[in-house]
Protein backbone atom coordinates (compact mmCIF):
# COMPACT_ATOMS: atom_id res chain seq x y z
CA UNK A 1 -3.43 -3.00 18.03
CA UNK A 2 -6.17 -3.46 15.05
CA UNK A 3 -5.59 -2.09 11.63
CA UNK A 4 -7.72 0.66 12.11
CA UNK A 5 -5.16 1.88 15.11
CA UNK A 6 -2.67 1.60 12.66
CA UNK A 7 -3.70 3.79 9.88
CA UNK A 8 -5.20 6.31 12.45
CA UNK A 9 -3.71 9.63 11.38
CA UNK A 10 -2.31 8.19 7.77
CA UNK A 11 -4.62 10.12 5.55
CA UNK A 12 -3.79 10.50 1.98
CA UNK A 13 -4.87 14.38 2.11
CA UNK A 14 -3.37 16.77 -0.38
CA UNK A 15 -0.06 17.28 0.31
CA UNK A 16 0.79 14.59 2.92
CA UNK A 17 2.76 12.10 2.58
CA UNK A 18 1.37 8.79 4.23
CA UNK A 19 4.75 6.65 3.35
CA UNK A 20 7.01 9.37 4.87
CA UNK A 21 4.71 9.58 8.08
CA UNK A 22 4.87 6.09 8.03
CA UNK A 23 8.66 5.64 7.97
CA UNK A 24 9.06 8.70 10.41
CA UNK A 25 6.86 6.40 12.88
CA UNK A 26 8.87 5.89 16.60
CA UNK A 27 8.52 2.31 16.70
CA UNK A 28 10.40 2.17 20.53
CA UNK A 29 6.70 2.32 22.20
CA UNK A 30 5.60 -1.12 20.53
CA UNK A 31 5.82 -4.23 21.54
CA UNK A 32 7.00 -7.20 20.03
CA UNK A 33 3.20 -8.28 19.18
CA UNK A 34 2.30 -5.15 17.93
CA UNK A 35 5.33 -4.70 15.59
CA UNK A 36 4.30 -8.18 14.59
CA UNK A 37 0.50 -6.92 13.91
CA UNK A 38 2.65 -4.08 11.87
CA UNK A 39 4.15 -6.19 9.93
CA UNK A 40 1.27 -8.28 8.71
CA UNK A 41 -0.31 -5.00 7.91
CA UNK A 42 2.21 -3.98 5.82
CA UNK A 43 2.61 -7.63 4.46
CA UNK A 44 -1.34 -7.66 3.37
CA UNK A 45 -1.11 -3.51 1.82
CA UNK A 46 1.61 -4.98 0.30
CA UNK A 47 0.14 -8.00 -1.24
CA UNK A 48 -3.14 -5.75 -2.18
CA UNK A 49 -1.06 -3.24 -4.20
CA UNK A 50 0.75 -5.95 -5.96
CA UNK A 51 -2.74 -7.52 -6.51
CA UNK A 52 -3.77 -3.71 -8.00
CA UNK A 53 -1.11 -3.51 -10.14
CA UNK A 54 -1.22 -6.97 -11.62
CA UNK A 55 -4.84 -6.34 -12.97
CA UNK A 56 -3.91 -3.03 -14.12
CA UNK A 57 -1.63 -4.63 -15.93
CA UNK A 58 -3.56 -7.50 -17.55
CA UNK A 59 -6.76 -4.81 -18.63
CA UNK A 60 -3.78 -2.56 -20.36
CA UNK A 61 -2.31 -5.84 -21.99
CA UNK A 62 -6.15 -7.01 -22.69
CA UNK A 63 -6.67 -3.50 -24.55
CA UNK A 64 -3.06 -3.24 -25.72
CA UNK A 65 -4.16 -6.72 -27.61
CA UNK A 66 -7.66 -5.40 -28.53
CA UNK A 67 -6.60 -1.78 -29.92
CA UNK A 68 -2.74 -2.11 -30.52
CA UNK A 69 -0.32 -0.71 -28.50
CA UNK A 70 -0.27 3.32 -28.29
CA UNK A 71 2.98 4.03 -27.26
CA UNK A 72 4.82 6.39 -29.47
């Protein structure tokens, strides 16, 4: 199982939601390699979102700091 057999089917089209398809996923079929393979997979999304997030977060503090904070 590659990554690319794992997010077969997981689309983010309009209306579909890929975490609910996700968590509705039989895991009884797998083995105990491939749920480890899973696992990683979801270890390294999750790593890349937090990675996301935390630079959003420094280029809103890095304008927040240039042009003042918005927020009303």
């Amino acid at each position: 199982m590659d990554e690319d057999d794992f997010t077969t089917g997981f689309t983010a089209a309009k209306g579909d939601d890929v975490l609910a398809q996700l968590a509705k996923t039989d895991l009884d079929p797998l083995s105990i390699d491939e749920l480890n393979e899973r696992v990683a997979a979801l270890k390294a999304e999750i790593t890349r979102c937090e990675a996301h997030r935390d630079n959003a977060s420094s280029h809103r503090l890095a304008a927040e700091a240039l042009f003042g904070n918005k927020k009303s």
